[in-house]
Protein backbone atom coordinates (compact mmCIF):
# COMPACT_ATOMS: atom_id res chain seq x y z
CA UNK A 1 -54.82 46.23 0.95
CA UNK A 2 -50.69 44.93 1.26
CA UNK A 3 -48.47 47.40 -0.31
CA UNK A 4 -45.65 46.46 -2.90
CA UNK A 5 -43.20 46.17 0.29
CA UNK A 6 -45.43 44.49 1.94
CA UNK A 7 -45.96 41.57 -0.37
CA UNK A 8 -41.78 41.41 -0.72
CA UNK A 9 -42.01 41.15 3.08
CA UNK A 10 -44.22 38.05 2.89
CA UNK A 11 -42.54 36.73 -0.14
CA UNK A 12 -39.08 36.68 1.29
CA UNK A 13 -39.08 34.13 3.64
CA UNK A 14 -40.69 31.75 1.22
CA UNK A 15 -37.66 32.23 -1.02
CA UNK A 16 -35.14 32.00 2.22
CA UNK A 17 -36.66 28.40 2.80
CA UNK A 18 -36.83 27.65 -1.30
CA UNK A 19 -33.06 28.53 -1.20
CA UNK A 20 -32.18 26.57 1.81
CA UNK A 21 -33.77 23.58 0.71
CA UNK A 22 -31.50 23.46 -2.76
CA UNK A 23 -28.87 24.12 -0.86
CA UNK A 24 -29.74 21.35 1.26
CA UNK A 25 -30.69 18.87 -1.82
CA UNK A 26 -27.30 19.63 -3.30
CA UNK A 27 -25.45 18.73 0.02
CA UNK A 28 -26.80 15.45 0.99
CA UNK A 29 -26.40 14.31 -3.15
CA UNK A 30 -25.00 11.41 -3.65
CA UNK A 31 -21.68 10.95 -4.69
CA UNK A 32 -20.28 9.11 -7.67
CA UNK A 33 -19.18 5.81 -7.13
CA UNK A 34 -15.44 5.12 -6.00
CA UNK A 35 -13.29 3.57 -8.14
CA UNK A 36 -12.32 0.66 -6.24
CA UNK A 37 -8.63 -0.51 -7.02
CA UNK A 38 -6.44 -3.96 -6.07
CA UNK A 39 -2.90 -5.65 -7.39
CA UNK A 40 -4.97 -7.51 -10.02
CA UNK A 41 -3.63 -11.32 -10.50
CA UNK A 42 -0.72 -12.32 -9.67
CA UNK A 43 2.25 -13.63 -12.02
CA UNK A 44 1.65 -16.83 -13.44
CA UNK A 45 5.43 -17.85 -12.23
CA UNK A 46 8.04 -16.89 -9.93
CA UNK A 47 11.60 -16.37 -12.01
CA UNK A 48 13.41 -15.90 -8.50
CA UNK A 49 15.28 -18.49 -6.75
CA UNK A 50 13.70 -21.26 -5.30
CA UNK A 51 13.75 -21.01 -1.43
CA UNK A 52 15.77 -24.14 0.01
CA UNK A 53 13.90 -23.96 3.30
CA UNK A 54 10.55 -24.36 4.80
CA UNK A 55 9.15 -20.93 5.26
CA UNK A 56 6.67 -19.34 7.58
CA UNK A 57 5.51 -16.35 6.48
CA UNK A 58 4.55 -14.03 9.33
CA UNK A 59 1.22 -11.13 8.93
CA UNK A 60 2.85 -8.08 6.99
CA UNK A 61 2.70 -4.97 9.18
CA UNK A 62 2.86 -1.52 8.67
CA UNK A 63 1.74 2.05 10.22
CA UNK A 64 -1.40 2.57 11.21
CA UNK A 65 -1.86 5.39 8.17
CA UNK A 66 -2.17 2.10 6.01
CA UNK A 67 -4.65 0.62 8.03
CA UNK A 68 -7.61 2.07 5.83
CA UNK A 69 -7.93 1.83 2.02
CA UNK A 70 -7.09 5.32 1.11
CA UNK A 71 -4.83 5.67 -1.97
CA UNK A 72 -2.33 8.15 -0.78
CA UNK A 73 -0.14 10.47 -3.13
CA UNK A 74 3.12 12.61 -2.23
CA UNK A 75 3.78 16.51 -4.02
CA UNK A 76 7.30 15.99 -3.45
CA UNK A 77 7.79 19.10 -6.12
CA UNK A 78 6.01 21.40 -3.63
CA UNK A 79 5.36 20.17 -0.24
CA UNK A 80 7.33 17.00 0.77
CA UNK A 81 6.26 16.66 3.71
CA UNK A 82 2.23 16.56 2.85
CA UNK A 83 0.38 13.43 2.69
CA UNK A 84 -3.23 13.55 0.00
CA UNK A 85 -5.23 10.60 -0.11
CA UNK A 86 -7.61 10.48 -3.61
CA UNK A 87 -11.03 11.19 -3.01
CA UNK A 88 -12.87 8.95 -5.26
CA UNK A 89 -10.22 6.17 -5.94
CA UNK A 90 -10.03 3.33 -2.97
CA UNK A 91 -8.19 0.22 -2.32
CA UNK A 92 -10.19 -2.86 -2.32
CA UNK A 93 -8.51 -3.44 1.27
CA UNK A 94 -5.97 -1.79 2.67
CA UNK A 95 -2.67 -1.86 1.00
CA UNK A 96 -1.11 -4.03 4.12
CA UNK A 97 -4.08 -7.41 3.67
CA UNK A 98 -3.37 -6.27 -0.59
CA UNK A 99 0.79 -6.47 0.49
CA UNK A 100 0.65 -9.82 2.37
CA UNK A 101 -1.65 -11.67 -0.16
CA UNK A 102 0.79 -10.99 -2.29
CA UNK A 103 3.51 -12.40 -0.58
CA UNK A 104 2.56 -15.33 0.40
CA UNK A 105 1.32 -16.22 -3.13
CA UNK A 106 5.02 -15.32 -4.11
CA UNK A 107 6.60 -17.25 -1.73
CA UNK A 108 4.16 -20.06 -2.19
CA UNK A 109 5.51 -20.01 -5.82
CA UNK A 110 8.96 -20.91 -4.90
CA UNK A 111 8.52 -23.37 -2.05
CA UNK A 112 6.85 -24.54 0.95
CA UNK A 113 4.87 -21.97 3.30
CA UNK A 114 4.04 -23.13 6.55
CA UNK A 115 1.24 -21.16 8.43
CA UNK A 116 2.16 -22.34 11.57
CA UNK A 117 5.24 -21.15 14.06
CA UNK A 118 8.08 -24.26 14.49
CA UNK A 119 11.37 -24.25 16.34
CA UNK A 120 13.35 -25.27 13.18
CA UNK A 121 11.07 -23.05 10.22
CA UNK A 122 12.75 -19.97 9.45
CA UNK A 123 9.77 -17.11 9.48
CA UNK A 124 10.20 -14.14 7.45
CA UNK A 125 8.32 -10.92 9.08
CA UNK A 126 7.48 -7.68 7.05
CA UNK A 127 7.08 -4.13 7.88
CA UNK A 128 5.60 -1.73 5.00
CA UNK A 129 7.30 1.67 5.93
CA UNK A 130 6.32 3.62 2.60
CA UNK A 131 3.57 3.11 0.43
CA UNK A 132 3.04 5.93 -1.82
CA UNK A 133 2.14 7.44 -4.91
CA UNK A 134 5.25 10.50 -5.55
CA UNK A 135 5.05 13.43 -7.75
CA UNK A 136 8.18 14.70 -8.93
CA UNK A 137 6.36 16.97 -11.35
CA UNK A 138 2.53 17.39 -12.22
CA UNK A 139 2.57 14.97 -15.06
CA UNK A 140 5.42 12.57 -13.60
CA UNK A 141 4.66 10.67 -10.75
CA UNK A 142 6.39 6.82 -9.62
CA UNK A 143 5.36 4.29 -6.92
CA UNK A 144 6.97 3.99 -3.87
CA UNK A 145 7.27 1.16 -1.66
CA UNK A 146 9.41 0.75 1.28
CA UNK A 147 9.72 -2.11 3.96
CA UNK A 148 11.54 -3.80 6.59
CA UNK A 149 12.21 -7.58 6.18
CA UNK A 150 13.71 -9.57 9.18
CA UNK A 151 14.10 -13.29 9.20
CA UNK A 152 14.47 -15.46 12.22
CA UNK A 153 14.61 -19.04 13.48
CA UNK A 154 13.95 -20.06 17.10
CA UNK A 155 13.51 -16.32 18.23
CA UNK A 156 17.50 -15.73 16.95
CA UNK A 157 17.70 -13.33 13.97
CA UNK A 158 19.73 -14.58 10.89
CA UNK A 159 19.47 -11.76 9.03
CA UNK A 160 17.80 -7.98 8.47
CA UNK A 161 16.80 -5.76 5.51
CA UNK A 162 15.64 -2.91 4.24
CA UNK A 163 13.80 -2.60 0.95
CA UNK A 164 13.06 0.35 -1.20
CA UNK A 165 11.41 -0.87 -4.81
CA UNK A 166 10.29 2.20 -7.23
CA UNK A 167 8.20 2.12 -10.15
CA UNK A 168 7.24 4.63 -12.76
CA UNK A 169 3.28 5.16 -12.87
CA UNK A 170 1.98 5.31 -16.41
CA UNK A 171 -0.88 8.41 -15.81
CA UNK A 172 -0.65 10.86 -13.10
CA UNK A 173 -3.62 9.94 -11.98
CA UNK A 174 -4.94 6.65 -9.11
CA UNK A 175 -5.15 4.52 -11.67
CA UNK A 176 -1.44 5.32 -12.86
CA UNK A 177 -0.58 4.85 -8.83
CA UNK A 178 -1.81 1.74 -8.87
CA UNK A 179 -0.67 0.39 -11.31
CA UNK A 180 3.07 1.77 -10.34
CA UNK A 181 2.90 0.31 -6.82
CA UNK A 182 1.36 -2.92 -7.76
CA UNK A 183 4.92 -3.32 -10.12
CA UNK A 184 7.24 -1.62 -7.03
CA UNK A 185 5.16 -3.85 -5.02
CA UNK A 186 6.44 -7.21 -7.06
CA UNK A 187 10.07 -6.02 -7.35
CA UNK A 188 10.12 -5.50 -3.44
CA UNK A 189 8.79 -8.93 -2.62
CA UNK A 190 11.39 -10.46 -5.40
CA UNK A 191 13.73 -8.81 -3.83
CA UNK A 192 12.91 -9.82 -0.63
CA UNK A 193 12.52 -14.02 -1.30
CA UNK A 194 15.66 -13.87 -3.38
CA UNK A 195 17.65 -12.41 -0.20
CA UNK A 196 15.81 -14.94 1.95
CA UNK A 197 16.93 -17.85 -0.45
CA UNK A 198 20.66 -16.98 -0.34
CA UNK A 199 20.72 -16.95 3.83
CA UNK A 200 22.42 -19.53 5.35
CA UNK A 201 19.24 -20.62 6.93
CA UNK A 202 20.47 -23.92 7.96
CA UNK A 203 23.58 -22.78 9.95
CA UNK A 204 21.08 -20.88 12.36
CA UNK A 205 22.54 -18.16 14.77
CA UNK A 206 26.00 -18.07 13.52
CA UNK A 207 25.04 -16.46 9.89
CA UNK A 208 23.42 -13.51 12.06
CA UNK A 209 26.06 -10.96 11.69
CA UNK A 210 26.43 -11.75 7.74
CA UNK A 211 22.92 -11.02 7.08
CA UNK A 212 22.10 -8.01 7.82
CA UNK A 213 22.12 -5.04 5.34
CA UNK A 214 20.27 -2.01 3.63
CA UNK A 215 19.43 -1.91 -0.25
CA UNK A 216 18.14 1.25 -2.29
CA UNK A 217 17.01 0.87 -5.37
């Protein structure tokens, strides 16, 4: 005949593997759907400047942090120098492909693109530095984007830039980050095609020197 002890003895395994196994179910659950995010449609119009030229419009590049579609935030009120990505909010693609689609369609809207390299087409190259969802406080955040912008005919640079476009986000949340860096994301590219209109495109290397600059906005 088992004893009391006994019978707990025999018992307590069972329970071990009972409690392992919800443990285990509640691991390998699935998780809820991310909420997948892009720039939505683009403007109907450009208001810019129209660009005089021909334009190629070289692939946007940018860090490889950007390469994947992680929405990344900033707690500039309390570490600076930390880097969060959102854990169930994702870009559609990564914020470069999302950058350059954009940009094209912009500069489409103003002129001629031509996807092909020519002697006498001025190309336009980006660089996304920043691109970045920033807390100032808890409940305040804005969009950040930064870039590079160089533009060069027949391998001689006419002109270099640097671009910082900031947007207010309407939620602290990814949806308000989106939403703020799809409007920095616009101003930046404006910015960018209405500097590239106003080079002196046609007098090739000798507009070099005037060209260059840094704005912050």
């Amino acid at each position: 005949m088992l004893t009391l002890p006994a019978v707990l003895r025999r018992a307590m395994p069972s329970a071990a593997l009972m409690a392992l196994s919800l443990l285990g179910a509640c691991s390998t659950a699935p998780a809820g759907p991310a909420a997948l995010y892009d720039f939505g449609l683009a403007p109907t119009a450009s208001a810019g400047a129209r660009l005089p030229n021909a334009l190629r419009v070289a692939e946007v590049a940018g860090p490889g942090w950007m390469d994947g579609n992680a929405i990344y935030y900033r707690l500039a009120y309390a570490q600076s120098q930390r880097t969060d990505a959102y854990a169930n909010s994702r870009w559609l693609e990564s914020p470069v492909n999302l950058f350059d689609a954009r940009l094209r369609n912009a500069a489409a809207a103003r002129g001629q693109v031509v996807g092909y390299p020519t002697p006498d087409v001025p190309t336009l190259r980006v660089e996304l530095v920043d691109f970045s969802q920033v807390f100032d406080r808890p409940d305040a955040s804005r969009g950040v984007v930064r870039l590079r912008a160089t533009v060069s005919v027949a391998r001689t640079v006419i002109g270099q830039r640097v671009v910082q476009a900031e947007a207010p986000a309407p939620s602290a949340n990814a949806a308000g980050g989106v939403a703020a860096l799809t409007q920095a994301s616009d101003q930046a590219i404006g910015e960018v095609l209405d500097w590239v209109a106003g080079l002196p495109l046609a007098a090739g290397s000798s507009a070099a020197s005037g060209g260059m600059g840094t704005h912050r906005r």
